[in-house]
PDB file of N, CA and C in Angstrom:
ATOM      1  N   UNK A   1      94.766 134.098  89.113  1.00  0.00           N
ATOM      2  CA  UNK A   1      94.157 134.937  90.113  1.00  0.00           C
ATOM      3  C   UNK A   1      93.052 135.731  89.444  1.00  0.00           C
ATOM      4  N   UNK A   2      91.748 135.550  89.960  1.00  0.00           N
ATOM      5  CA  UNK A   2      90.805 136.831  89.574  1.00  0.00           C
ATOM      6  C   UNK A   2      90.692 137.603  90.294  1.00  0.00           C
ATOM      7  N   UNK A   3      90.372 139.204  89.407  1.00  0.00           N
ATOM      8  CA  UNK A   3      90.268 140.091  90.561  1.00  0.00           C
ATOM      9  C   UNK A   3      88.309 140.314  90.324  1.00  0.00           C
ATOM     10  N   UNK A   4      87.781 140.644  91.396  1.00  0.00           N
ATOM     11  CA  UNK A   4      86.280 140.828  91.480  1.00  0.00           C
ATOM     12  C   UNK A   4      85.895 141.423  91.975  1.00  0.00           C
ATOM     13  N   UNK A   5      84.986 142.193  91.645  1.00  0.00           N
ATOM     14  CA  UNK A   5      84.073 143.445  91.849  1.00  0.00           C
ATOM     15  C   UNK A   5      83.046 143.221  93.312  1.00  0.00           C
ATOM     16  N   UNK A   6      83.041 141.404  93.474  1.00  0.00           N
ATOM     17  CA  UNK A   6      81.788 141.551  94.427  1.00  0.00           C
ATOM     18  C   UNK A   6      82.345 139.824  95.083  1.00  0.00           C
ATOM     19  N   UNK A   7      82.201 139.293  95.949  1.00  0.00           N
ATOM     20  CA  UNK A   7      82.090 138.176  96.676  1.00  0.00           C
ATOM     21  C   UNK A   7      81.223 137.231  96.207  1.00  0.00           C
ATOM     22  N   UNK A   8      81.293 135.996  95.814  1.00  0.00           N
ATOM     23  CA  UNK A   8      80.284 135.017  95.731  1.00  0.00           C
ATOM     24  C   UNK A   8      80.801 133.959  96.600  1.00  0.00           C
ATOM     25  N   UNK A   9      79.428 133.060  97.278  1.00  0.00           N
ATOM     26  CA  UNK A   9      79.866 132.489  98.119  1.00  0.00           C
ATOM     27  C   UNK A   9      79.333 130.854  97.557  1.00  0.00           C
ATOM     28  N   UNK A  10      80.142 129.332  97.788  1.00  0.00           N
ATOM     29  CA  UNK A  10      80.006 128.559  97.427  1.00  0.00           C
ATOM     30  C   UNK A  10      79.191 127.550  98.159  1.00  0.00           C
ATOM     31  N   UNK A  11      79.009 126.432  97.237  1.00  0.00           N
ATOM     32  CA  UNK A  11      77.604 125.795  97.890  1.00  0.00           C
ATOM     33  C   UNK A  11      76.246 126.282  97.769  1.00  0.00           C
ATOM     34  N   UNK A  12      76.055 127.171  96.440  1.00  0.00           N
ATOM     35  CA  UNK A  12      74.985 127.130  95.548  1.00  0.00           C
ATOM     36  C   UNK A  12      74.655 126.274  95.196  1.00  0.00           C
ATOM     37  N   UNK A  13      72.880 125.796  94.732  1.00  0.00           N
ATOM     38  CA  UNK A  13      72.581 124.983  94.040  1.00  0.00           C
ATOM     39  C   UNK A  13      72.937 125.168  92.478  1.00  0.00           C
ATOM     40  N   UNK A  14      72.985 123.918  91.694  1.00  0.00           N
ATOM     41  CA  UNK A  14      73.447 124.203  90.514  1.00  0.00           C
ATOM     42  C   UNK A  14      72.053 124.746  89.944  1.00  0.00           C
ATOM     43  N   UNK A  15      71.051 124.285  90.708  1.00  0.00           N
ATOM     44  CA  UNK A  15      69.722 124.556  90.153  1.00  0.00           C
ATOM     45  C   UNK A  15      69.268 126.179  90.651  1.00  0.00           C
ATOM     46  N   UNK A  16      69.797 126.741  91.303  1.00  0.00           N
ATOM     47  CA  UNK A  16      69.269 128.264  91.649  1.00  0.00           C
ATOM     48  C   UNK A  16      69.683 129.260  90.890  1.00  0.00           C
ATOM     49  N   UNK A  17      68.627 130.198  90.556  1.00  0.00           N
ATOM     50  CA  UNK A  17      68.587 130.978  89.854  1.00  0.00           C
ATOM     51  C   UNK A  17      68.582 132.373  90.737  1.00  0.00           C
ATOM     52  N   UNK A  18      70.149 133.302  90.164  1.00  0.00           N
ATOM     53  CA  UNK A  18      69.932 134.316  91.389  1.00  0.00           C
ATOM     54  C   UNK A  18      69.192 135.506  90.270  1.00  0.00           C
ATOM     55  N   UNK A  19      69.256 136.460  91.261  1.00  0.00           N
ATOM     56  CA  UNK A  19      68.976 137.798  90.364  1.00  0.00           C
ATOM     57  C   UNK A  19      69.991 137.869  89.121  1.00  0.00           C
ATOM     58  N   UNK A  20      69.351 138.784  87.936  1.00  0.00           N
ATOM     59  CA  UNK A  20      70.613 139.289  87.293  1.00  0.00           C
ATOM     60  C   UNK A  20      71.319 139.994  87.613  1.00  0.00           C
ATOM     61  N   UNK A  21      72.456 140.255  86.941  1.00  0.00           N
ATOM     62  CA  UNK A  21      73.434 141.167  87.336  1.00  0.00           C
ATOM     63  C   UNK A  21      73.200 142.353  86.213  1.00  0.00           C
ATOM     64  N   UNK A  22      73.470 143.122  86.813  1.00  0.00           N
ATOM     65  CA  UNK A  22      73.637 144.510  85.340  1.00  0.00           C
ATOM     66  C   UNK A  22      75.028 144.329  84.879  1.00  0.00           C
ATOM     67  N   UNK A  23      75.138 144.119  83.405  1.00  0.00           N
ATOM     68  CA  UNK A  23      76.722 143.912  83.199  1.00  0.00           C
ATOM     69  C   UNK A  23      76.777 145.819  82.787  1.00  0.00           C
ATOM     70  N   UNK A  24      78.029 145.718  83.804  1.00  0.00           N
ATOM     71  CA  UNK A  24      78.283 147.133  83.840  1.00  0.00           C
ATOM     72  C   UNK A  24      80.132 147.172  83.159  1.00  0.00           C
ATOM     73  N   UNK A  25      80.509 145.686  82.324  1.00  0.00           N
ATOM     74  CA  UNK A  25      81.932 145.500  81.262  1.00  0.00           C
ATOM     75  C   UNK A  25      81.286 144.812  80.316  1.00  0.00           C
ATOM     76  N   UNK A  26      81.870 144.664  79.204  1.00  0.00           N
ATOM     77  CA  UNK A  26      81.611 143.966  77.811  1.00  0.00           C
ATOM     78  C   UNK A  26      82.265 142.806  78.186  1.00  0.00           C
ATOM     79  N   UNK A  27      81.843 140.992  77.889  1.00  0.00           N
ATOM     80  CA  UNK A  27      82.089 140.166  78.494  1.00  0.00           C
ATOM     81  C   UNK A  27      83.333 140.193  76.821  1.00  0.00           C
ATOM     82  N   UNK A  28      84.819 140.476  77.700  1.00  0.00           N
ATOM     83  CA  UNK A  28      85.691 140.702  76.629  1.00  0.00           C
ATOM     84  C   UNK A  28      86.940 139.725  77.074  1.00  0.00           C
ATOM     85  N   UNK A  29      87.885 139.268  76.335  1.00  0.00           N
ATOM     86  CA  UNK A  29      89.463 138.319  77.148  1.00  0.00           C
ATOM     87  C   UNK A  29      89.448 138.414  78.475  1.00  0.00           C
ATOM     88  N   UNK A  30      89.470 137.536  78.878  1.00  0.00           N
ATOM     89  CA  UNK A  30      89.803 137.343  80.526  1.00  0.00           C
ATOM     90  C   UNK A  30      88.629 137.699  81.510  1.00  0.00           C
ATOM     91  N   UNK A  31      87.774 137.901  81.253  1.00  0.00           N
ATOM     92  CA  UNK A  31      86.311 138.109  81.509  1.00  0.00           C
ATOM     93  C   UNK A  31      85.899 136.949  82.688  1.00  0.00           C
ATOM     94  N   UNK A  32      85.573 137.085  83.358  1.00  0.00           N
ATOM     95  CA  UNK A  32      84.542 135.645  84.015  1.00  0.00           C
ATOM     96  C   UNK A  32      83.037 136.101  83.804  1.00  0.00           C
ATOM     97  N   UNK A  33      82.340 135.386  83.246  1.00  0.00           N
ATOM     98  CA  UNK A  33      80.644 135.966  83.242  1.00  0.00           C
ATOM     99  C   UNK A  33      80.118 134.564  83.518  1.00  0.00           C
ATOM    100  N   UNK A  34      78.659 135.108  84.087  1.00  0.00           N
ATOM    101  CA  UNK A  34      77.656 134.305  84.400  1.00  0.00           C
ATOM    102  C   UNK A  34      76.849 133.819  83.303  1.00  0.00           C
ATOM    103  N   UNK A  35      76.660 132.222  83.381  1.00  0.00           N
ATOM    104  CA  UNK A  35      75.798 132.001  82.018  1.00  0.00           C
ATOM    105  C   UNK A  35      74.071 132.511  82.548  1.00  0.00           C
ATOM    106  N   UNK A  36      73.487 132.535  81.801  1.00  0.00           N
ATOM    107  CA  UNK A  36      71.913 132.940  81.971  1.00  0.00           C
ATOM    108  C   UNK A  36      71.034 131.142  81.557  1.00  0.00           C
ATOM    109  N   UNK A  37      70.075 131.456  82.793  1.00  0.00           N
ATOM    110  CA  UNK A  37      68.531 130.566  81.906  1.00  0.00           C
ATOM    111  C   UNK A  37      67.198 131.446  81.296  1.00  0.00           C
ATOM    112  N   UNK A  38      67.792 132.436  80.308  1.00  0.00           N
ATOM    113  CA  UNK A  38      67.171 132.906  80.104  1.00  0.00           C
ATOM    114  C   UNK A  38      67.197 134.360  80.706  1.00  0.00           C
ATOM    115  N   UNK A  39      65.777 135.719  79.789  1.00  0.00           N
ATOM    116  CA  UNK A  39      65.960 136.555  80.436  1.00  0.00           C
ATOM    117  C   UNK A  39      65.526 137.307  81.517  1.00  0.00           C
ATOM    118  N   UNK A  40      66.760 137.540  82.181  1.00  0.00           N
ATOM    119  CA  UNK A  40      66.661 138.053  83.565  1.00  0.00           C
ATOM    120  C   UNK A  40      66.865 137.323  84.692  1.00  0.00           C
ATOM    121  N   UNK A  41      67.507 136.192  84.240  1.00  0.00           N
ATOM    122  CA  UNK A  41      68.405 134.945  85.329  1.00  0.00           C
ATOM    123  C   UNK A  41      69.714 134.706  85.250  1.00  0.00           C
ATOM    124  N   UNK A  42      70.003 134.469  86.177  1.00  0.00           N
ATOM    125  CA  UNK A  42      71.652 133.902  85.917  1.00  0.00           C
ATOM    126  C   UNK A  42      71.674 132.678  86.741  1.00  0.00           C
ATOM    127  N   UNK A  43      72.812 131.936  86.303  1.00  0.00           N
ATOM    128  CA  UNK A  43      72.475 130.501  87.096  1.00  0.00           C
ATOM    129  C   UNK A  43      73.883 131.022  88.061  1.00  0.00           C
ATOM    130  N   UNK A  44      74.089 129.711  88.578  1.00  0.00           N
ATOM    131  CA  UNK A  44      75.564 129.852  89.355  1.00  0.00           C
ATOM    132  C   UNK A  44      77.072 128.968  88.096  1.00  0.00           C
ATOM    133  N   UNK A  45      76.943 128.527  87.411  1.00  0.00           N
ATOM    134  CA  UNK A  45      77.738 128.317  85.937  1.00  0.00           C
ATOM    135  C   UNK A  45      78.075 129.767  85.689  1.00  0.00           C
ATOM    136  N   UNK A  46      79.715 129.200  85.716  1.00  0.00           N
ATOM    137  CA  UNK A  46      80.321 130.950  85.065  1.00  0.00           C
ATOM    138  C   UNK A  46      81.204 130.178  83.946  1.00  0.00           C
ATOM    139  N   UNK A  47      82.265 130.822  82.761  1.00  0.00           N
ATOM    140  CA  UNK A  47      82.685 130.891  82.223  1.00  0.00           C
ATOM    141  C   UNK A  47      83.538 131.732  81.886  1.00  0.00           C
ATOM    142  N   UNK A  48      84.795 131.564  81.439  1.00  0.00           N
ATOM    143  CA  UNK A  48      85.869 132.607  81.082  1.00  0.00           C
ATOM    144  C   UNK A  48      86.005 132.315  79.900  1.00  0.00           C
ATOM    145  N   UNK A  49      86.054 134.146  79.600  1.00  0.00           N
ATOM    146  CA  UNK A  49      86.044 134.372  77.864  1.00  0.00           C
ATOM    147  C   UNK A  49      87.420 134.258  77.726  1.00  0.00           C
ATOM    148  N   UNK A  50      87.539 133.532  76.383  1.00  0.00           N
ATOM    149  CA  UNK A  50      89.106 133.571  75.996  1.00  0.00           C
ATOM    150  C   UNK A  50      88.769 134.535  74.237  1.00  0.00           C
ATOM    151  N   UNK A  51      87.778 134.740  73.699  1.00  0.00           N
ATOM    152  CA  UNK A  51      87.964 136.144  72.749  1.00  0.00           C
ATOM    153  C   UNK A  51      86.809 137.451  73.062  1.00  0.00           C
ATOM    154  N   UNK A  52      86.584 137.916  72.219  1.00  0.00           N
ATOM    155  CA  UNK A  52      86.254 139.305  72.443  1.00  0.00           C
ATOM    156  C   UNK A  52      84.446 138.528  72.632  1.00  0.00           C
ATOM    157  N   UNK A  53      83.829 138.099  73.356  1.00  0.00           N
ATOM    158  CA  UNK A  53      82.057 138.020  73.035  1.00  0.00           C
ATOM    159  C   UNK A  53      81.308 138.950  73.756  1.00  0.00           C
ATOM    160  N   UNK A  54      81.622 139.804  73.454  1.00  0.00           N
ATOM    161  CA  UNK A  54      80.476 141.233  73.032  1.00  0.00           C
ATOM    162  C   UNK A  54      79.269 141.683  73.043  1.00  0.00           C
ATOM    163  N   UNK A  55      79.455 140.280  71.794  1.00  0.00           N
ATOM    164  CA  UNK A  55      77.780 139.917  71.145  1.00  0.00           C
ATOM    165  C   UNK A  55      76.771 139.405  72.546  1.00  0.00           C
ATOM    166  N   UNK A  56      77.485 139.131  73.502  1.00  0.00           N
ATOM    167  CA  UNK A  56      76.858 138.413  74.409  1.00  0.00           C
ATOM    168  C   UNK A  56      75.956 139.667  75.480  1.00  0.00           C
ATOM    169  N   UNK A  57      76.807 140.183  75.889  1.00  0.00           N
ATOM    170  CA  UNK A  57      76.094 142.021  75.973  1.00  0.00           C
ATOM    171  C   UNK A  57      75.042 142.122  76.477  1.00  0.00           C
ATOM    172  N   UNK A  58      74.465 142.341  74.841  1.00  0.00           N
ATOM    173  CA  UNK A  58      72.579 142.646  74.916  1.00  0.00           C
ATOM    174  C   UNK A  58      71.714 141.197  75.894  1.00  0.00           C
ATOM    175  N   UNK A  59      72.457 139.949  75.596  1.00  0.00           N
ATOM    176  CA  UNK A  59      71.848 138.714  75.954  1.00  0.00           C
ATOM    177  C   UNK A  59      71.888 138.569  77.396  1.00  0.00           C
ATOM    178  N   UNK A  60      72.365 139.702  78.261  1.00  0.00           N
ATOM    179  CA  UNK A  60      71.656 139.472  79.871  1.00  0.00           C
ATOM    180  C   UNK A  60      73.328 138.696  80.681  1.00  0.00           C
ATOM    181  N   UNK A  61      74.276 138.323  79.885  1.00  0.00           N
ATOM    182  CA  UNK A  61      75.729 137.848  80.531  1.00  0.00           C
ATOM    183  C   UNK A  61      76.266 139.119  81.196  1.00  0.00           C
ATOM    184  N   UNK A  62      76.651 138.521  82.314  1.00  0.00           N
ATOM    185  CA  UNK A  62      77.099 139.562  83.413  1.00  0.00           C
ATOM    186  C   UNK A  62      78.733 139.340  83.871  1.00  0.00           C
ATOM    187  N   UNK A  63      79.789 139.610  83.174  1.00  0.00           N
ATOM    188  CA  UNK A  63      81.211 139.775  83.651  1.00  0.00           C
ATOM    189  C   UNK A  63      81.221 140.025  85.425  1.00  0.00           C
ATOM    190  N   UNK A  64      82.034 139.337  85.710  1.00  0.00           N
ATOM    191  CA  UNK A  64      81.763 139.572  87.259  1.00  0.00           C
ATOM    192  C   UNK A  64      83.633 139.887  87.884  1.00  0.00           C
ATOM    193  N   UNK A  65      84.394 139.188  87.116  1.00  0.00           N
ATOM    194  CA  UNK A  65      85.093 138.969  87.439  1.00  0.00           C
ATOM    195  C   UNK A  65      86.335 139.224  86.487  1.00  0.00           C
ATOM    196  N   UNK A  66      87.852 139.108  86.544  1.00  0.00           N
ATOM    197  CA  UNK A  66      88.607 139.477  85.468  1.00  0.00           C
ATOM    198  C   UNK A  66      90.052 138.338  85.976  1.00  0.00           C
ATOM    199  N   UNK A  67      90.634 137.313  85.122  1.00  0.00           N
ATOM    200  CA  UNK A  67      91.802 136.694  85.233  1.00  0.00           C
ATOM    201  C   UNK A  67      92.675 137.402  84.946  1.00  0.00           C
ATOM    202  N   UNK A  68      93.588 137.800  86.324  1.00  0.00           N
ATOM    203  CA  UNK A  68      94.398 139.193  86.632  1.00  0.00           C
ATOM    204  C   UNK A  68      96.034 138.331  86.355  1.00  0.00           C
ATOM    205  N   UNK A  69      95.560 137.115  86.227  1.00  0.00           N
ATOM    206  CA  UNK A  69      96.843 136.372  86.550  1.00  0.00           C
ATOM    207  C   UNK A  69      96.399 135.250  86.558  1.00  0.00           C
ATOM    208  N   UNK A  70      97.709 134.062  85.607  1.00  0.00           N
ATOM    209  CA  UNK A  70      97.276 132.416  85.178  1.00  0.00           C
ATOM    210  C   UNK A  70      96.632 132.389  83.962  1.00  0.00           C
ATOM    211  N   UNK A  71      96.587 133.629  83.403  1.00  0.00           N
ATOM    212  CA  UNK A  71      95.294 133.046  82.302  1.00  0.00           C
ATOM    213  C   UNK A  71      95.850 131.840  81.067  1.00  0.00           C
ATOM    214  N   UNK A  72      97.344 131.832  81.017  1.00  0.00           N
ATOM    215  CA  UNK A  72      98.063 130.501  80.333  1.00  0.00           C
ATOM    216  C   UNK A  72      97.403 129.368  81.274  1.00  0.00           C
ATOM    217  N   UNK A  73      97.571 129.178  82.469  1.00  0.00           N
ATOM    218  CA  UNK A  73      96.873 127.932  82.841  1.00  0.00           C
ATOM    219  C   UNK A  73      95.713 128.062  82.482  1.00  0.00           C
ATOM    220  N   UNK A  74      94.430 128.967  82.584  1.00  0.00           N
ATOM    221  CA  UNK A  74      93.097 128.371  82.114  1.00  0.00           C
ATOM    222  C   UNK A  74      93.170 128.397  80.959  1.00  0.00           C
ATOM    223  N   UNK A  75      94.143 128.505  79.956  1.00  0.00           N
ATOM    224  CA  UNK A  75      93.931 128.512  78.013  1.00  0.00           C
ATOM    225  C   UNK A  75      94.425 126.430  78.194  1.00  0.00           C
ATOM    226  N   UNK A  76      94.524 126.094  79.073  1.00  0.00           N
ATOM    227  CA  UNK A  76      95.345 124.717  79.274  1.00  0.00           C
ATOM    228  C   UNK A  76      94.144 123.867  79.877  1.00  0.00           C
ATOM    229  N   UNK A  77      92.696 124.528  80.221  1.00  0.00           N
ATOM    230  CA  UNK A  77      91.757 123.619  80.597  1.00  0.00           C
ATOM    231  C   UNK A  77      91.308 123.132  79.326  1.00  0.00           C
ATOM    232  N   UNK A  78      90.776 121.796  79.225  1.00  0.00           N
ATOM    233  CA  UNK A  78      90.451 121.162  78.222  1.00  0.00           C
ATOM    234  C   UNK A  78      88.816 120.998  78.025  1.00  0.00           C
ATOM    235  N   UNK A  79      88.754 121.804  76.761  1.00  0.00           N
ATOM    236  CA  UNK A  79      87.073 121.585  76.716  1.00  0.00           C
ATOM    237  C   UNK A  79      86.423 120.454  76.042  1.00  0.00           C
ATOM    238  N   UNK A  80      85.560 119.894  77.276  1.00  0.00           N
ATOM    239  CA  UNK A  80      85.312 118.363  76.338  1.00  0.00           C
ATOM    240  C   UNK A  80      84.588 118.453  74.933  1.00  0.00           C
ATOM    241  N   UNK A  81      84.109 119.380  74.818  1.00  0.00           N
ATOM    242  CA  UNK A  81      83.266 119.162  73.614  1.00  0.00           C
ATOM    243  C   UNK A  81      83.453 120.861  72.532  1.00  0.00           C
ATOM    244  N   UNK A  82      85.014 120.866  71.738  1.00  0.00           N
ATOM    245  CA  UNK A  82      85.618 121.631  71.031  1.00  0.00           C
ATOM    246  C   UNK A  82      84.465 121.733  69.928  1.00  0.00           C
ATOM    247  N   UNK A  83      84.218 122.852  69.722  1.00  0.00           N
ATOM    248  CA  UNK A  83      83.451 123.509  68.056  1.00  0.00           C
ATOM    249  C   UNK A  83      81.955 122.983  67.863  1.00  0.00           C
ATOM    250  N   UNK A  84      82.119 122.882  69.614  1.00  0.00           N
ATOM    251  CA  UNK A  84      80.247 122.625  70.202  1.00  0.00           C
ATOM    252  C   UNK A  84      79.868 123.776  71.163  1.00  0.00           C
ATOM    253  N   UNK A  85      79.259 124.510  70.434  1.00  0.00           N
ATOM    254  CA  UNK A  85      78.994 126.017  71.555  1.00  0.00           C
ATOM    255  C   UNK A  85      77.967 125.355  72.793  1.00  0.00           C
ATOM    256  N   UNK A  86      77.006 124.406  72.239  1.00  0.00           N
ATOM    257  CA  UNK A  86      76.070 123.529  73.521  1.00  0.00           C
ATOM    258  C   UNK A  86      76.598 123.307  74.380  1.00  0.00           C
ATOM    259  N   UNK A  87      78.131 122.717  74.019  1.00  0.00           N
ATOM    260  CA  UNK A  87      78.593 121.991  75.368  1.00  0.00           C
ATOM    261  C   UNK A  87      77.646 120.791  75.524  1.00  0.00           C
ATOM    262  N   UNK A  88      78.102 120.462  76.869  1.00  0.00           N
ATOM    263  CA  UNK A  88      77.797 118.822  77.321  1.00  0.00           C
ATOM    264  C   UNK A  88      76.155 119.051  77.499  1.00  0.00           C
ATOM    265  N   UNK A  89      75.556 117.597  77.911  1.00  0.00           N
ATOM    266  CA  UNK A  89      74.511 117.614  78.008  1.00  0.00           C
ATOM    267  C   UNK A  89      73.942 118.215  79.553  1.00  0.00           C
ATOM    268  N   UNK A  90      73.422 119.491  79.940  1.00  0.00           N
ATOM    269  CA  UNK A  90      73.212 119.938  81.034  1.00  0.00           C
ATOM    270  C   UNK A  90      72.500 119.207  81.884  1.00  0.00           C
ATOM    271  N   UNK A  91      71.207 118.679  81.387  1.00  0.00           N
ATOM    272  CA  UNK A  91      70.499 117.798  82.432  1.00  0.00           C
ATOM    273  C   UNK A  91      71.237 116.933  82.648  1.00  0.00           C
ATOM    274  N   UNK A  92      71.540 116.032  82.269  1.00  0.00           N
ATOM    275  CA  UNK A  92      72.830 114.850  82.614  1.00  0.00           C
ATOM    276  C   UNK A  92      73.448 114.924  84.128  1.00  0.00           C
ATOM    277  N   UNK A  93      74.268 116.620  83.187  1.00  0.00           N
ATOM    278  CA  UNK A  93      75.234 116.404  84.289  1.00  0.00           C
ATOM    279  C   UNK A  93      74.804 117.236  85.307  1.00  0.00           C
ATOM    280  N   UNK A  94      73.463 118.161  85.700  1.00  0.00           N
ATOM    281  CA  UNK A  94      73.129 118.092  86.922  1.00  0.00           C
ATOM    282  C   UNK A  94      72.414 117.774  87.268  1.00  0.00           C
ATOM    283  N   UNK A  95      72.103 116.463  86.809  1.00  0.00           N
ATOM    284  CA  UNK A  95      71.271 115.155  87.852  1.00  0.00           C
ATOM    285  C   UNK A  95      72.573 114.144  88.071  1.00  0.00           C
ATOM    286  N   UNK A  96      73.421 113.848  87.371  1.00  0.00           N
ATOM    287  CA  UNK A  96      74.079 112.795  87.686  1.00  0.00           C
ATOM    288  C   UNK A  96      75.682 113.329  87.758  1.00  0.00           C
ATOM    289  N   UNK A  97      76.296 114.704  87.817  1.00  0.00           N
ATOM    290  CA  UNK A  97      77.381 115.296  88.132  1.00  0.00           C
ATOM    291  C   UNK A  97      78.540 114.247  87.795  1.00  0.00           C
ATOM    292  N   UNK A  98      79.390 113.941  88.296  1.00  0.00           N
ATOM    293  CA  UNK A  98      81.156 113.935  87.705  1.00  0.00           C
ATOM    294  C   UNK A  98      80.985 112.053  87.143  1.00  0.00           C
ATOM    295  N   UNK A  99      79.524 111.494  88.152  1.00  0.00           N
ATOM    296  CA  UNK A  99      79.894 109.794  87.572  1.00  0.00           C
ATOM    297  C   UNK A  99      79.015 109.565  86.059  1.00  0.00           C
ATOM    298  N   UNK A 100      78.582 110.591  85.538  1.00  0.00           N
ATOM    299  CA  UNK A 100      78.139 110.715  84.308  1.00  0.00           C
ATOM    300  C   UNK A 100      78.869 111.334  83.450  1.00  0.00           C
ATOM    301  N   UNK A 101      79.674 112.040  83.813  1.00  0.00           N
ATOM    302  CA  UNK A 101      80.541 113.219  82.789  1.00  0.00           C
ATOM    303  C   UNK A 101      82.049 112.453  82.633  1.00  0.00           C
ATOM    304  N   UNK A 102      82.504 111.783  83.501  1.00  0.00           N
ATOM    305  CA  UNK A 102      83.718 111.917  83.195  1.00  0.00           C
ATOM    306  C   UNK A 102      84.057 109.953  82.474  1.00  0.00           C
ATOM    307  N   UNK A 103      83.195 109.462  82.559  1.00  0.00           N
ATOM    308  CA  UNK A 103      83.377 108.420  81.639  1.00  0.00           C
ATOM    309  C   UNK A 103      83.055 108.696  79.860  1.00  0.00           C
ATOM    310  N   UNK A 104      81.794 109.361  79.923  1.00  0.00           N
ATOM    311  CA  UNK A 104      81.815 109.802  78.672  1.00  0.00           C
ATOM    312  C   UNK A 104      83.333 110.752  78.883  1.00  0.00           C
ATOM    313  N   UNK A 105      83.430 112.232  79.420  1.00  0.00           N
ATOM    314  CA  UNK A 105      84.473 113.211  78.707  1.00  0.00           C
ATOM    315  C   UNK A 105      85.891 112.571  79.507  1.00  0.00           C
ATOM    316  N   UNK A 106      86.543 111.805  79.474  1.00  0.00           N
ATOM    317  CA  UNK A 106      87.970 111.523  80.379  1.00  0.00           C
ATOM    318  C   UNK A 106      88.521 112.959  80.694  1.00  0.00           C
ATOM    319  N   UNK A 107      88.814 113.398  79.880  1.00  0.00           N
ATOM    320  CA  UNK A 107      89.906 114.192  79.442  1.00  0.00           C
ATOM    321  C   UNK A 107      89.651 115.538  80.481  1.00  0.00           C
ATOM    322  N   UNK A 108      88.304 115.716  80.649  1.00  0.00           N
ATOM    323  CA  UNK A 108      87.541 116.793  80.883  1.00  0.00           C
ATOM    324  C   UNK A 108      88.776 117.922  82.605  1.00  0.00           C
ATOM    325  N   UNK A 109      88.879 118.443  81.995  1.00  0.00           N
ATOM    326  CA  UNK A 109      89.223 119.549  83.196  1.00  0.00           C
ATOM    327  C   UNK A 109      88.261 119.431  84.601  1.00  0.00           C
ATOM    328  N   UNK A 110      88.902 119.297  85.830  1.00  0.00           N
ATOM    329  CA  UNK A 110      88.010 119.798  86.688  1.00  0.00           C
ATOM    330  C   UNK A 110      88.992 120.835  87.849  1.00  0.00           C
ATOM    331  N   UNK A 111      88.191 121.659  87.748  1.00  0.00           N
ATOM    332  CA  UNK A 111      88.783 122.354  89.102  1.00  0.00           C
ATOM    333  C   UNK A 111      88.490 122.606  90.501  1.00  0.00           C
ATOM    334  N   UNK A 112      89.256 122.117  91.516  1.00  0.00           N
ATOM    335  CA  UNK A 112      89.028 121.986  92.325  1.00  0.00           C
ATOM    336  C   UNK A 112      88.674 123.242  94.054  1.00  0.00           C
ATOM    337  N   UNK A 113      89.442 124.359  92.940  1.00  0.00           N
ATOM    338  CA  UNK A 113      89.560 125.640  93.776  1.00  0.00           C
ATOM    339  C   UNK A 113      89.860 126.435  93.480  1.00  0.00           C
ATOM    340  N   UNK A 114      89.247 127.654  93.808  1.00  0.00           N
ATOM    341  CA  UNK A 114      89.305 128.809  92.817  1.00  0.00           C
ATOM    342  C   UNK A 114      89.458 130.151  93.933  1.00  0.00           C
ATOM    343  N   UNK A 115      90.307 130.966  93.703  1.00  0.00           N
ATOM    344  CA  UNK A 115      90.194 131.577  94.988  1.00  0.00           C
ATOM    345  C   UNK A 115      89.890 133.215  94.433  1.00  0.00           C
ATOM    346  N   UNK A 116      89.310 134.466  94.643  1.00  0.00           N
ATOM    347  CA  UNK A 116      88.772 135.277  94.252  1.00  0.00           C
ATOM    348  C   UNK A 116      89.415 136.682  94.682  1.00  0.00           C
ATOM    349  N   UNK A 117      90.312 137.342  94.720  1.00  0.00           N
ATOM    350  CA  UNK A 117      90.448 138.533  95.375  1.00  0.00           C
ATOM    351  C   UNK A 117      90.139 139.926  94.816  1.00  0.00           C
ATOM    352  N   UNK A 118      89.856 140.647  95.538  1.00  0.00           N
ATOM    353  CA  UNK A 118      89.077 142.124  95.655  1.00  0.00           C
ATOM    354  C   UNK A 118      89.797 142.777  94.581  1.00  0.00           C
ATOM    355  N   UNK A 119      89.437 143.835  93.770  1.00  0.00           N
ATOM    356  CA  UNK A 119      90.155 144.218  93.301  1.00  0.00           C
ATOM    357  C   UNK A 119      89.470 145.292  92.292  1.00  0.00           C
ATOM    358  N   UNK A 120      89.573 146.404  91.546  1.00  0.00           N
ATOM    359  CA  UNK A 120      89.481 147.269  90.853  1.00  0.00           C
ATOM    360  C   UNK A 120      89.148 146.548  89.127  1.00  0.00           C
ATOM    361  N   UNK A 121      90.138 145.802  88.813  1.00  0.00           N
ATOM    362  CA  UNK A 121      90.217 145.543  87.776  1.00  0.00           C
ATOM    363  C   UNK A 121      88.995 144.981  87.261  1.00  0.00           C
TER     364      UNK A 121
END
């Protein structure tokens, strides 16, 4: 379960770039933040911190959200590409999405639903 500060709604392009967010938490354990294209963008790609990245801060990442609950199931998603901070190849996979990714990554986690509730935390 995350708890969140604000509503996002689905059926974004992977390609839109919204405003930034002011990170007003340190993107710290259990964190959900927005990745950036750069500064003063955020894409719609989020990520959950599993250690302290901090460092990320000054770099325009915006915590939006906090895993209030489950966070053993997301330590159980499988990242296709371990002790590669790049990650997968981005253009790839949003021009050619899951029939490009998942023959190369099998293994790869996908999730299918994510549900968001209000919350303080």
């Amino acid at each position: 379960m995350l708890s969140c500060r604000r509503r996002y709604h689905k059926g974004q392009s992977k390609k839109l770039h919204t405003p930034p967010e002011t990170a007003f938490r340190s993107s710290c354990v259990r964190y959900v933040t927005y990745a950036t294209a750069g500064p003063d963008t955020r894409t719609t790609q989020v990520f959950i911190n599993y250690a302290n990245n901090s460092g990320l801060d000054s770099q325009g990442f915006a915590p939006f959200a906090k895993v209030v609950s489950g966070m053993e199931t997301a330590e159980r998603i499988v990242n296709p590409t371990p002790g590669n901070s790049n990650g997968i190849n981005q253009f790839a996979y949003t021009e050619f999405g899951n029939a490009w990714l998942l023959p190369k990554y099998p293994n790869t986690t996908l999730i299918d639903l994510g549900t968001f509730h209000e919350g303080e935390n």
